[in-house]
Structures are given as structure tokens and as C-alpha cells.
C-alpha atoms as a PDB file:
ATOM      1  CA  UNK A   1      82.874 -71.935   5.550  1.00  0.00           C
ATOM      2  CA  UNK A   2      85.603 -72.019   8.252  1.00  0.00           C
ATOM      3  CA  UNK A   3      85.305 -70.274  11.351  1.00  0.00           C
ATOM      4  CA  UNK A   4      87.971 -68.308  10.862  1.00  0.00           C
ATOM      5  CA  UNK A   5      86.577 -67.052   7.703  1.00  0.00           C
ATOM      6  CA  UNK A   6      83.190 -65.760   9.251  1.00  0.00           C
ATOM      7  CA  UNK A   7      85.205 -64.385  11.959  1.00  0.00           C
ATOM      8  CA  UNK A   8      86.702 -61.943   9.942  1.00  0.00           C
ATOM      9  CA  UNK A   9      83.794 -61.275   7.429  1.00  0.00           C
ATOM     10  CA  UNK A  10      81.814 -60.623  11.022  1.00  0.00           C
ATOM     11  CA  UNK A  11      84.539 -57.970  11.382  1.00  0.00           C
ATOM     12  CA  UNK A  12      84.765 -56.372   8.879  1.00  0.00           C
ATOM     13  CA  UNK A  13      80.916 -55.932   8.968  1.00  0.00           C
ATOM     14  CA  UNK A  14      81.189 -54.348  12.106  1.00  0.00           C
ATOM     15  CA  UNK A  15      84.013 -52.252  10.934  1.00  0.00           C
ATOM     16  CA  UNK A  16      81.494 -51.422   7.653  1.00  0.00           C
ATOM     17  CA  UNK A  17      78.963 -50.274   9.838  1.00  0.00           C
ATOM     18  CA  UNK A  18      81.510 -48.431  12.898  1.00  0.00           C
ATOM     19  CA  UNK A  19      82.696 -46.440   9.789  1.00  0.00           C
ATOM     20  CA  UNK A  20      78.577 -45.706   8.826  1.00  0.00           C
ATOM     21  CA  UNK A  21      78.175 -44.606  12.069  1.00  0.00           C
ATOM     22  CA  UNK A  22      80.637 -42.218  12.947  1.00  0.00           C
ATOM     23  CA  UNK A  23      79.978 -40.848   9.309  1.00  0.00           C
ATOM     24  CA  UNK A  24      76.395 -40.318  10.496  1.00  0.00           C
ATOM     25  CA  UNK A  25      77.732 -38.757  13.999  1.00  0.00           C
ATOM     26  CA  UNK A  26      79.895 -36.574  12.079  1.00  0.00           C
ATOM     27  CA  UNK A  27      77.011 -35.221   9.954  1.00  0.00           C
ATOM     28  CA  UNK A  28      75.109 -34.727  13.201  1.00  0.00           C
ATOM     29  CA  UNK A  29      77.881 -32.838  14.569  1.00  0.00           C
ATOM     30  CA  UNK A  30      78.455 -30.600  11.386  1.00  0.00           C
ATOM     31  CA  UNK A  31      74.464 -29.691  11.489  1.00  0.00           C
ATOM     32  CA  UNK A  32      74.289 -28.852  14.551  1.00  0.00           C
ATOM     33  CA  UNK A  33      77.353 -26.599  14.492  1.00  0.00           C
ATOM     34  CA  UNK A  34      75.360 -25.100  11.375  1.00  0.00           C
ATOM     35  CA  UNK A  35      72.082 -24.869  13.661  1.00  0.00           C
ATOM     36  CA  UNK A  36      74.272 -22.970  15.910  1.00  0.00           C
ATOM     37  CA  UNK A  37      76.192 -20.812  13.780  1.00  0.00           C
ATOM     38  CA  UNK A  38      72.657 -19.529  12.089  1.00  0.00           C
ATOM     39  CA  UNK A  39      70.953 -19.183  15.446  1.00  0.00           C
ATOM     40  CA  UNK A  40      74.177 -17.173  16.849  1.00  0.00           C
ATOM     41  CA  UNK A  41      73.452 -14.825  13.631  1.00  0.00           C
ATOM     42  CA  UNK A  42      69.568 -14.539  14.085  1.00  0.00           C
ATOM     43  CA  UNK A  43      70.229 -13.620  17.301  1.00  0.00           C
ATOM     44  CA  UNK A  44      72.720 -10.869  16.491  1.00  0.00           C
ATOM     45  CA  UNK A  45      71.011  -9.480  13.453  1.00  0.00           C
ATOM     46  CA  UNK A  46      67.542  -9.317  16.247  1.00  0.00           C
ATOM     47  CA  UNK A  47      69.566  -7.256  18.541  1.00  0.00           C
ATOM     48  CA  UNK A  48      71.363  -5.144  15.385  1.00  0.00           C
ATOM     49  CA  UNK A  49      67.479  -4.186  14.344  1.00  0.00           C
ATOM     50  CA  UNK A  50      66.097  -3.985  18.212  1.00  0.00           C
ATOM     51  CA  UNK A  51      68.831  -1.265  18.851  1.00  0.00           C
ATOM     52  CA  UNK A  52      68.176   0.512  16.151  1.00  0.00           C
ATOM     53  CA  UNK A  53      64.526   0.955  16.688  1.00  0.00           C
ATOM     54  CA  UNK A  54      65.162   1.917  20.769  1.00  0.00           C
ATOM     55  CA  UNK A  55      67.298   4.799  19.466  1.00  0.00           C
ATOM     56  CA  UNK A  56      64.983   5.617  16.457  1.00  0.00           C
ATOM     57  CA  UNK A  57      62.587   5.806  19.034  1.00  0.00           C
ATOM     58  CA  UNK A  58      64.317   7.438  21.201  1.00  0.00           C
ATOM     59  CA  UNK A  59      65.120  10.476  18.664  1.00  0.00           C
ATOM     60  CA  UNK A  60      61.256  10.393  17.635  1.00  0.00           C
ATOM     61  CA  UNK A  61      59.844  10.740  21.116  1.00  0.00           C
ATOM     62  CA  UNK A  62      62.178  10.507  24.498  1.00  0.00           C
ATOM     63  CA  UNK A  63      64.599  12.452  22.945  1.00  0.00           C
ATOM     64  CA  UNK A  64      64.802  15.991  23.120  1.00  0.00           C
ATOM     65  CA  UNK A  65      68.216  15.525  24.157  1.00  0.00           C
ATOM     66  CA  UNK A  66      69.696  13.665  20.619  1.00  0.00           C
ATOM     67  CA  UNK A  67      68.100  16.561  18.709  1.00  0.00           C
ATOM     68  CA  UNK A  68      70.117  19.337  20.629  1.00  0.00           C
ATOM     69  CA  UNK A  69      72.974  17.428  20.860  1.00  0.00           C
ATOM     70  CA  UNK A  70      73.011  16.975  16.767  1.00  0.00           C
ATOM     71  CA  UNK A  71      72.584  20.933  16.711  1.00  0.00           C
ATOM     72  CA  UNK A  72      75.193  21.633  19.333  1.00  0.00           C
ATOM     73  CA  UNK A  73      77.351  19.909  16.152  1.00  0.00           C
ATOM     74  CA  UNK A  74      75.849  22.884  14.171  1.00  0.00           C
ATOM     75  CA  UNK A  75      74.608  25.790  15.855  1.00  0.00           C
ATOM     76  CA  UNK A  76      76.483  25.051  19.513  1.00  0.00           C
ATOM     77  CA  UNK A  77      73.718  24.124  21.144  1.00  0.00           C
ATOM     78  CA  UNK A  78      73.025  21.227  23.471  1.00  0.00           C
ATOM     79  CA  UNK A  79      70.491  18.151  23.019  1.00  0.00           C
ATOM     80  CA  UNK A  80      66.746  17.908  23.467  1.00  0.00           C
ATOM     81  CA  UNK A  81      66.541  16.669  26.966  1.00  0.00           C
ATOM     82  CA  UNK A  82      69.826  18.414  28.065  1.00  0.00           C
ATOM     83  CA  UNK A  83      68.744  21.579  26.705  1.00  0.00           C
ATOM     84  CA  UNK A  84      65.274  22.008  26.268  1.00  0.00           C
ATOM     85  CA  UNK A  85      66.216  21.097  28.950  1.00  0.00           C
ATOM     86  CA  UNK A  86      67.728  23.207  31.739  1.00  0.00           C
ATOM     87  CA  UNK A  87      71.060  21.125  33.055  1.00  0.00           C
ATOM     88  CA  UNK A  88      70.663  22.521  36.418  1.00  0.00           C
ATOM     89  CA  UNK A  89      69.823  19.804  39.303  1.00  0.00           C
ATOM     90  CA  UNK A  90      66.731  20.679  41.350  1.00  0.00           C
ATOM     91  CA  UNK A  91      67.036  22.032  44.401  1.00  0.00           C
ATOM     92  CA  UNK A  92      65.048  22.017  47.233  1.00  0.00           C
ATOM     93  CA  UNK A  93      64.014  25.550  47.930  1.00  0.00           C
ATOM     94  CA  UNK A  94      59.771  25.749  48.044  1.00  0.00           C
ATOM     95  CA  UNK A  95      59.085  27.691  45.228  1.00  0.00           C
ATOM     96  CA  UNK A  96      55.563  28.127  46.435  1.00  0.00           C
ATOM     97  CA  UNK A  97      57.401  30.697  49.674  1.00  0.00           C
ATOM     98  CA  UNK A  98      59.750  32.332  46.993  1.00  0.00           C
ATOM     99  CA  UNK A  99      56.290  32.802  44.580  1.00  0.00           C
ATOM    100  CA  UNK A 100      54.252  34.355  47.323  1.00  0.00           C
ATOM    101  CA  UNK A 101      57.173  36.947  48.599  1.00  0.00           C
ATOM    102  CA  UNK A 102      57.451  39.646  46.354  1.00  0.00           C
ATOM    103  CA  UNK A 103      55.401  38.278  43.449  1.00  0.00           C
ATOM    104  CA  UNK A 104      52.972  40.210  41.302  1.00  0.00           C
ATOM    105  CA  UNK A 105      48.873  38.526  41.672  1.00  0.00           C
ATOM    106  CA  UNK A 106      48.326  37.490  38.851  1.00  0.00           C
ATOM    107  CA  UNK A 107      44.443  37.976  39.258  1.00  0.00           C
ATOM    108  CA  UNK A 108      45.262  41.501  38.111  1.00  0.00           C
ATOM    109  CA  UNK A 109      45.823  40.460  34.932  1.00  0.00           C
ATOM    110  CA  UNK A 110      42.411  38.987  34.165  1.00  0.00           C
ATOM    111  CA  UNK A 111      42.217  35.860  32.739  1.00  0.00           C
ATOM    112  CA  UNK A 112      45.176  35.733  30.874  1.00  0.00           C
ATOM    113  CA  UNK A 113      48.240  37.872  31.291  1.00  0.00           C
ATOM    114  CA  UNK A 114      50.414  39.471  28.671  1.00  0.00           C
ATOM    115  CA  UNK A 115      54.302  39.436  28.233  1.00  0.00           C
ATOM    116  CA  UNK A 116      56.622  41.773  26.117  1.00  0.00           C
ATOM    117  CA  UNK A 117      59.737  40.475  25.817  1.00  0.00           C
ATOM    118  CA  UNK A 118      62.243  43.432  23.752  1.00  0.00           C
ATOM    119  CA  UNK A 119      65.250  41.972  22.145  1.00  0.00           C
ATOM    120  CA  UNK A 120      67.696  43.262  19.810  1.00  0.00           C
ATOM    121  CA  UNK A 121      65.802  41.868  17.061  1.00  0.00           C
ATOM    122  CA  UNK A 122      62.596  43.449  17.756  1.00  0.00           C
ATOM    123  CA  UNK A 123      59.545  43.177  20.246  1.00  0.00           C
ATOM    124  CA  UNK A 124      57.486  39.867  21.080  1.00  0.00           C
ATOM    125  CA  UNK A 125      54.352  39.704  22.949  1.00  0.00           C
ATOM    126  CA  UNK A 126      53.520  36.440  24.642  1.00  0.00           C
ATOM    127  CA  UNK A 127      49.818  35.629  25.921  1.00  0.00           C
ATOM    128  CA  UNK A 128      50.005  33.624  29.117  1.00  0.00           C
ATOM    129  CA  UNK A 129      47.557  30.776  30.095  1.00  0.00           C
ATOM    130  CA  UNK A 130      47.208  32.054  33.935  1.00  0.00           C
ATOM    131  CA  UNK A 131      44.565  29.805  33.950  1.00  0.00           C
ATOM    132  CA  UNK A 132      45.695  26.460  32.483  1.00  0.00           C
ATOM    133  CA  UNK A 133      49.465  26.691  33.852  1.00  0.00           C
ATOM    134  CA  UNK A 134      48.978  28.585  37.004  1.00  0.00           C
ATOM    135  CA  UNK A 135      52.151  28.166  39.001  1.00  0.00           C
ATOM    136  CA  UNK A 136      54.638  28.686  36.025  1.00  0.00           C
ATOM    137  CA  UNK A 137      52.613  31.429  35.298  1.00  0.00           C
ATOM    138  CA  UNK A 138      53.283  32.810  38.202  1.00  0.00           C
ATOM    139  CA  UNK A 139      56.533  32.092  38.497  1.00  0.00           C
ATOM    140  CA  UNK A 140      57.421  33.830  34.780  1.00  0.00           C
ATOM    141  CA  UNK A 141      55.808  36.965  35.728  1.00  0.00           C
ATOM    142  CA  UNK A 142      57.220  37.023  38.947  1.00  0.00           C
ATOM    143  CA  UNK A 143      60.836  36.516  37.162  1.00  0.00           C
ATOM    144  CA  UNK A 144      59.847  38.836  34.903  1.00  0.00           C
ATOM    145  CA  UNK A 145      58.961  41.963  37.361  1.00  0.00           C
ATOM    146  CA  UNK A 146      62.016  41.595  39.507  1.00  0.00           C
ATOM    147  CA  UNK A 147      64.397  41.748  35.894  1.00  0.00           C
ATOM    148  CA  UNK A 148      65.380  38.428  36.126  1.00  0.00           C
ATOM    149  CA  UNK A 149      65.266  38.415  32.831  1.00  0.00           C
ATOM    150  CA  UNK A 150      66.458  41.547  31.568  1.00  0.00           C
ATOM    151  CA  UNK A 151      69.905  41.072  29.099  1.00  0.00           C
ATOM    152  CA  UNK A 152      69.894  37.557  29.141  1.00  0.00           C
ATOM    153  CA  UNK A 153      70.342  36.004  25.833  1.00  0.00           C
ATOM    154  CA  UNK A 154      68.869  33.245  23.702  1.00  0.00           C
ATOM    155  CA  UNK A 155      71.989  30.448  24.228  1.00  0.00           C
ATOM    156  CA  UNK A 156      70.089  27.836  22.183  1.00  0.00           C
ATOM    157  CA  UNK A 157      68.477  27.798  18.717  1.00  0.00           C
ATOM    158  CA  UNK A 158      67.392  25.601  16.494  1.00  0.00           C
ATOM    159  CA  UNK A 159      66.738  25.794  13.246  1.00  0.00           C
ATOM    160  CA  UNK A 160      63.342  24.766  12.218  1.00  0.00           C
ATOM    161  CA  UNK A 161      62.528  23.781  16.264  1.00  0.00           C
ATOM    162  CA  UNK A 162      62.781  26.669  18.646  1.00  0.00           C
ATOM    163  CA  UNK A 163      64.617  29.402  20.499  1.00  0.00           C
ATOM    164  CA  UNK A 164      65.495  29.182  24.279  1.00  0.00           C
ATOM    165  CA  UNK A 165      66.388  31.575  26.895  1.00  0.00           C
ATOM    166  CA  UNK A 166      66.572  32.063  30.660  1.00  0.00           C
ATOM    167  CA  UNK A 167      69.824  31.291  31.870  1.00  0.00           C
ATOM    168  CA  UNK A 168      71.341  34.229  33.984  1.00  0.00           C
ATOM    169  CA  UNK A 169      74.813  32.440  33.216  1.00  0.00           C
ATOM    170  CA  UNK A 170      74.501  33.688  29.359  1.00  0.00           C
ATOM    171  CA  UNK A 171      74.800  37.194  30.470  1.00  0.00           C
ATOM    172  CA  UNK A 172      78.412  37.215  30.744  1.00  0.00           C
ATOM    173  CA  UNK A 173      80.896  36.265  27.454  1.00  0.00           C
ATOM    174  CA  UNK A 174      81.892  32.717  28.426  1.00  0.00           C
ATOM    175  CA  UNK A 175      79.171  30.571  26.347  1.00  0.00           C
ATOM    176  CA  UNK A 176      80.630  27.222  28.275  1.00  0.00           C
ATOM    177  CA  UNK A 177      78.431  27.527  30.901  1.00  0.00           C
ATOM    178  CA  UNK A 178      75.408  28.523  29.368  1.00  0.00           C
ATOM    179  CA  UNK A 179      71.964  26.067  29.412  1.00  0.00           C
ATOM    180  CA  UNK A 180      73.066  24.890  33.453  1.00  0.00           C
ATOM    181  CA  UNK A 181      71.910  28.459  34.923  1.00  0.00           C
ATOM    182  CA  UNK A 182      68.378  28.952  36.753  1.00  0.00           C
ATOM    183  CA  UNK A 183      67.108  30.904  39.870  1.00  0.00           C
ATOM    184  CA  UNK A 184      68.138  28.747  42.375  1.00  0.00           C
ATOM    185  CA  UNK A 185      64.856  26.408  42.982  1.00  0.00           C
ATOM    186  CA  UNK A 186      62.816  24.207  40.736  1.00  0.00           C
ATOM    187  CA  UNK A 187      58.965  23.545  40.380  1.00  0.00           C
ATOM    188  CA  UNK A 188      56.600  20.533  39.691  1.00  0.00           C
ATOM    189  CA  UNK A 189      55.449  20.640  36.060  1.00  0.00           C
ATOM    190  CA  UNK A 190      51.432  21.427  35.072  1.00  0.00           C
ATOM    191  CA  UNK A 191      50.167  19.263  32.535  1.00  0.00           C
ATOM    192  CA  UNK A 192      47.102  17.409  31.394  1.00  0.00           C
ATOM    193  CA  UNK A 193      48.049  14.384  29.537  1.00  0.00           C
ATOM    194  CA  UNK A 194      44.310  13.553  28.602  1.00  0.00           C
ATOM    195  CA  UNK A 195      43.574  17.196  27.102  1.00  0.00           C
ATOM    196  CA  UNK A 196      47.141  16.541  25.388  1.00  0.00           C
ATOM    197  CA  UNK A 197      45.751  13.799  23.756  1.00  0.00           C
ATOM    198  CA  UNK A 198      47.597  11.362  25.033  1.00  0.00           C
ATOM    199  CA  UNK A 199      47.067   7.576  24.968  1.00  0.00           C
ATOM    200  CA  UNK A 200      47.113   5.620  28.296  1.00  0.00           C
ATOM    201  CA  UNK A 201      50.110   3.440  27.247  1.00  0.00           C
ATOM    202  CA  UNK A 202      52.026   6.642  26.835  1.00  0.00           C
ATOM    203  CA  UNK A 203      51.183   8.308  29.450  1.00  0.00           C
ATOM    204  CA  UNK A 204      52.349   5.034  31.722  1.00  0.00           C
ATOM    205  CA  UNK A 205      54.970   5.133  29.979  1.00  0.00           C
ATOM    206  CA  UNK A 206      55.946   8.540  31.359  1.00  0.00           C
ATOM    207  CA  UNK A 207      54.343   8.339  34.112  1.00  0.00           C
ATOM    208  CA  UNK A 208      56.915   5.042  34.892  1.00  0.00           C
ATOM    209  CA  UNK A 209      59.929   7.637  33.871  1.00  0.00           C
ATOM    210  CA  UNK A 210      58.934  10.261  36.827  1.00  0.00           C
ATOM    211  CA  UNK A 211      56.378  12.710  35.080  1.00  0.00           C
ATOM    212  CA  UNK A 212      53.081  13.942  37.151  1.00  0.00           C
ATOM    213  CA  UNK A 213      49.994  15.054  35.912  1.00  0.00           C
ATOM    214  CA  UNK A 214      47.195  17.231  37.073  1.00  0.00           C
ATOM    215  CA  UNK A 215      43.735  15.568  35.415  1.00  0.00           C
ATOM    216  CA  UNK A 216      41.999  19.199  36.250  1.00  0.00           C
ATOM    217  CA  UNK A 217      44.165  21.283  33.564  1.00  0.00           C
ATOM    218  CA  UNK A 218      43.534  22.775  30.300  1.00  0.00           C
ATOM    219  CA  UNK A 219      46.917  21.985  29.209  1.00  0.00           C
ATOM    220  CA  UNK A 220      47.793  23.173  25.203  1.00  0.00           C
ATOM    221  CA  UNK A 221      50.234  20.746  22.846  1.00  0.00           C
ATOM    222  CA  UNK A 222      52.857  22.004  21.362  1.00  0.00           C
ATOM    223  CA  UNK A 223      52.358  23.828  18.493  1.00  0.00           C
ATOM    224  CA  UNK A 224      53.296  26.843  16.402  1.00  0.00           C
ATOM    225  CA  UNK A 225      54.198  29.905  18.918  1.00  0.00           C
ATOM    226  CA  UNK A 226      53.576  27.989  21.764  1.00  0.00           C
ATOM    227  CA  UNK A 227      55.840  29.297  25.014  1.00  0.00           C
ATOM    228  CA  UNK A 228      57.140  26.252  27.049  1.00  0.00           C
ATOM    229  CA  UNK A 229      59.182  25.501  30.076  1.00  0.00           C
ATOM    230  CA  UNK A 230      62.615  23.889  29.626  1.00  0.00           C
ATOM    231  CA  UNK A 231      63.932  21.001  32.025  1.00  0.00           C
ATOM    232  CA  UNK A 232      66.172  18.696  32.835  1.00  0.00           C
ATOM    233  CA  UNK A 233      63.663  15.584  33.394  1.00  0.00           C
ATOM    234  CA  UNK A 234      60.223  15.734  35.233  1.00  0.00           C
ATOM    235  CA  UNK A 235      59.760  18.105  37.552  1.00  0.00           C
ATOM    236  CA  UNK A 236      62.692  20.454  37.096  1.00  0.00           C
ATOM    237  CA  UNK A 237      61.112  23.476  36.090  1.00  0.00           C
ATOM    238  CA  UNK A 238      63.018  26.949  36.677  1.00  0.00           C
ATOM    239  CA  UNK A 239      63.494  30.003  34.767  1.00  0.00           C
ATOM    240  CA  UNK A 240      64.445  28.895  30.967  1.00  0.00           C
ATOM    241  CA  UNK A 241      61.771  28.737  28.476  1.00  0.00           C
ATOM    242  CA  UNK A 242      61.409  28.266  24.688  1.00  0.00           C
ATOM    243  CA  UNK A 243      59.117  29.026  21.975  1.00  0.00           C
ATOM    244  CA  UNK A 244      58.323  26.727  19.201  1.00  0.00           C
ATOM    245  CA  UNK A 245      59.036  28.193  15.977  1.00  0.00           C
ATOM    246  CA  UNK A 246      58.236  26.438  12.505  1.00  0.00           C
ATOM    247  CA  UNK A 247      56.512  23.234  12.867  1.00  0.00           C
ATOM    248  CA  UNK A 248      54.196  21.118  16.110  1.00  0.00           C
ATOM    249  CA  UNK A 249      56.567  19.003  18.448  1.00  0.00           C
ATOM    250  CA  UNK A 250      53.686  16.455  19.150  1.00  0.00           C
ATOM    251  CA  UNK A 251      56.618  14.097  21.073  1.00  0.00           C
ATOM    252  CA  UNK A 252      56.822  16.870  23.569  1.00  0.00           C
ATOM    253  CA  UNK A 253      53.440  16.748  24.494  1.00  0.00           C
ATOM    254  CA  UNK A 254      53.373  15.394  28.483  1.00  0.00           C
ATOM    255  CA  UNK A 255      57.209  16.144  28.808  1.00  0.00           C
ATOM    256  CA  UNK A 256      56.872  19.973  29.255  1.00  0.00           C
ATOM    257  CA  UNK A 257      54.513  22.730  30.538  1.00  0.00           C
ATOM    258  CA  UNK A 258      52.880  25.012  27.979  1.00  0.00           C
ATOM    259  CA  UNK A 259      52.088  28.107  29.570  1.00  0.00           C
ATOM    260  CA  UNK A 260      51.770  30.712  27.242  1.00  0.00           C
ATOM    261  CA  UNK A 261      52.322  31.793  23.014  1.00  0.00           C
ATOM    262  CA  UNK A 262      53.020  34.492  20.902  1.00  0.00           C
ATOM    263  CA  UNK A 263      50.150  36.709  19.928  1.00  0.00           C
ATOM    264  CA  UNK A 264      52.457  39.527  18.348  1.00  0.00           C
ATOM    265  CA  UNK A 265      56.175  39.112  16.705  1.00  0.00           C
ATOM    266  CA  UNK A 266      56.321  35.262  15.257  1.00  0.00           C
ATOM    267  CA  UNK A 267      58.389  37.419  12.607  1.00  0.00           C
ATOM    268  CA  UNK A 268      61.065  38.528  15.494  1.00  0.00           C
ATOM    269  CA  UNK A 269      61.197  34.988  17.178  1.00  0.00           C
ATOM    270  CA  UNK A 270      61.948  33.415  13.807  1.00  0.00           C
ATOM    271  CA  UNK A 271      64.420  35.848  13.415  1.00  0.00           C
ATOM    272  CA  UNK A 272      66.073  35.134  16.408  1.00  0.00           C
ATOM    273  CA  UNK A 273      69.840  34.066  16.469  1.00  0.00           C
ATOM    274  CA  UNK A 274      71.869  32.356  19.035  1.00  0.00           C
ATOM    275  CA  UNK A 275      73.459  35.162  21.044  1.00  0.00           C
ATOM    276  CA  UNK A 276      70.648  37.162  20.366  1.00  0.00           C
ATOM    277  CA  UNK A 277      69.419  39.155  24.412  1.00  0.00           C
ATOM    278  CA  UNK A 278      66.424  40.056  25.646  1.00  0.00           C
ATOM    279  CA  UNK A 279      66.603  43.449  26.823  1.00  0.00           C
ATOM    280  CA  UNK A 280      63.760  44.038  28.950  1.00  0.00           C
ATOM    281  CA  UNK A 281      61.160  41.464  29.719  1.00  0.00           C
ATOM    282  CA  UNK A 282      58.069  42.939  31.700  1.00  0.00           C
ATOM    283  CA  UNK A 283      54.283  42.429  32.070  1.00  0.00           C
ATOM    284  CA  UNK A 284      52.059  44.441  29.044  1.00  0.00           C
ATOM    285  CA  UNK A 285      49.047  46.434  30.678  1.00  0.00           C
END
């Protein structure tokens, strides 16, 4: 065979196997563009299903704040944490001075104290855990006997949740303001996480978002009838309260004081409307 002859078989064995090659390169390129394209979507579909878990989470437990704001939708009132929730920032007046000028002791009262709140719907009567909740005890009945109080109405309720008053601002007729009123101070919150029930990576869970707890409390969950500070966070206690009115609200455990419940007129807070005032709200003998 002539030399040119091999020559150009030799060539066109090389071009044989250039073209086998860069076929093979290509495939290499195409799966790794599919490797890519499939781990761009696994990646998005992970953080599709990891959102929606942090904000069904979120309604579950964090959240009173998506619950009220779905109502506000229906019933004008504001979300779980913004309106369980008083909107008003805390200020730094020592409620323990404004608590000891003026107030009434509650060691009168026994034990517990009790609470009649008349509204236009009827009369409730509210037991008071002096005891377990001590300061926002005396804080309430302290409200209470200087008519804080008195024809303020109940801006937010929720069907099936609660009903929530305490916000001087609802007194007049302009409802835009209402949920951001208090007495101008805020307290520390009394609860007992472990009486609550509460497992330790919950309560370091809270504990990491700002809330305090006081290990020598009796502190109640939040059941049926139960009376319970609003706020705006942890430690943002003022004068708005709710009451709990058809079912428990175990994912408020640890997020707000319990410091009293209704031992007379569930049938009157259930009746309660949004607009609805509390005419006179004094301490029972």
C-alpha cells in the first residue's frame, strides 16, 4: 500500500473518531444541562413546599396576627398578633408607680377577685386569678375602679375565637383608630410556660422571639371563658383584654397572660357584637 494511501486512511480514522468524540462531548453537555435543569426544579419545588409550611405554621401557632387580619376581611377586625394584640408601642412609664398610686389592694378581695363588666347585651362576671397573674390583676382592677373602662366598646370580634375590648380610642365614632389605644404604659407579661404545658423546644423558641417567664406561677391555658391580655409582642401588656369564646386556643399558650374567666354570662359574651360597649366595669363585692 502506498504511503499516500495510509496517509489518508490514517485521516480519515482520526476524523472517524474526532466526529465520536465530540458526539460523546455533546451528550455530556446535553446531560449535564438536564442534571441542571432538574436540580434548578428540585430546588424550586423545596422552597415552593418550605414556604408553605413556614406560613402554615405560622397561621397554626405564631400567628395571631393572620387570623385577625383574615377577619378584618369579614368582621373589620385586625390580625392575631396585631390585634389580640394591642398596636400601641410600649412606653416606658413604670407601671409598678402608676399601680401603687391610687390602686385598689387587691388583698381585699381574698383570694380571687370578682369583675362585673355591664354591656348593652347583658351582665358578665369575670373571676380573677389575683393569685396566679398578680400584676395584671392589679392593673385590671385598678383600670377598672378609676372607669377606665366605662363605655368603651368591644372593636374586635371573632367569630368562633373571641371578643376584645379596652381601647379608650373606640369610645368616639371613628372605628380607624381603634385596637392602637391603651393607658399610656405597658407591663411585663406573667406566665408559666411549664404549668402551660409547654415543651422545652417551644418554649426556646419563644423565649428566642422576646417572651419571659416566671417558673413560680400557676399560669391557666387558654380555654373556654378564659380572660386574657392582648399585646403587641412580648411584654406589651396594657389595658385591652379578650375572652375566649367557643373553642381552646392551645397556640396561645406562652404568648399571653391569663388572668381571669367568666363564672357568670358565657351566654352575653357569645352574644357579643363588634360595636357592642361596656357600660360600667367595676369590682363585685
Amino acid at each position: 500500500m502506498g504511503r499516500k494511501k495510509l496517509l489518508k486512511l490514517q485521516r480519515r480514522e482520526e476524523r472517524k473518531i474526532e466526529v465520536i468524540n465530540k458526539k460523546e462531548s455533546n451528550k455530556k453537555t446535553i446531560i449535564r444541562i438536564v442534571f441542571l435543569a432538574l436540580l434548578i426544579f428540585a430546588v424550586y419545588q423545596l422552597n415552593i413546599a418550605m414556604n408553605k409550611n413556614k406560613n402554615i405554621e405560622s397561621n397554626n401557632i405564631d400567628s395571631v396576627n393572620d387570623v385577625v387580619d383574615e377577619s378584618k376581611n369579614n368582621v373589620g377586625v385586625a390580625g392575631v398578633q396585631d390585634d389580640f394584640v394591642q398596636d400601641e408601642e410600649p412606653l416606658e412609664d413604670d407601671i409598678d408607680n402608676d399601680l401603687q398610686n391610687g390602686s385598689t389592694a387587691l388583698r381585699d378581695y381574698g383570694a380571687n377577685a370578682f369583675v362585673m363588666i355591664e354591656t348593652n347585651k347583658g351582665d358578665i362576671k369575670l373571676e380573677l386569678f389575683t393569685s396566679d397573674a398578680p400584676k395584671t390583676v392589679e392593673n385590671f382592677v385598678k383600670l377598672a375602679s378609676e372607669n377606665f373602662y366605662d363605655e368603651i366598646k368591644f372593636h374586635r370580634v371573632i367569630s368562633d375565637f373571641m371578643i376584645q375590648g379596652g381601647d379608650p380610642l373606640s369610645k368616639d365614632d371613628d372605628p380607624s383608630d381603634d385596637g392602637t389605644g391603651g393607658p399610656g404604659y405597658s407591663f411585663e407579661d406573667e406566665m408559666n410556660p411549664i404549668s402551660l404545658g409547654l415543651d422545652e423546644l417551644t418554649i426556646q423558641k419563644y423565649e428566642e422571639q422576646g417572651y419571659q417567664y416566671d417558673y413560680n406561677l400557676n399560669s391557666h391555658k387558654m380555654e373556654i371563658g378564659v380572660l386574657a391580655m392582648a399585646n403587641s409582642g412580648p411584654n406589651t401588656n396594657g389595658s385591652q383584654f379578650f375572652i375566649v369564646t367557643e373553642s381552646a386556643q392551645p397556640h396561645l399558650d406562652g404568648k399571653h397572660t391569663v388572668f381571669g374567666k367568666v363564672v357568670e354570662g358565657m351566654e352575653v359574651v357569645r352574644s357579643i357584637e363588634q360595636g357592642d360597649v361596656m357600660k360600667r366595669v367595676f369590682v363585685a363585692e
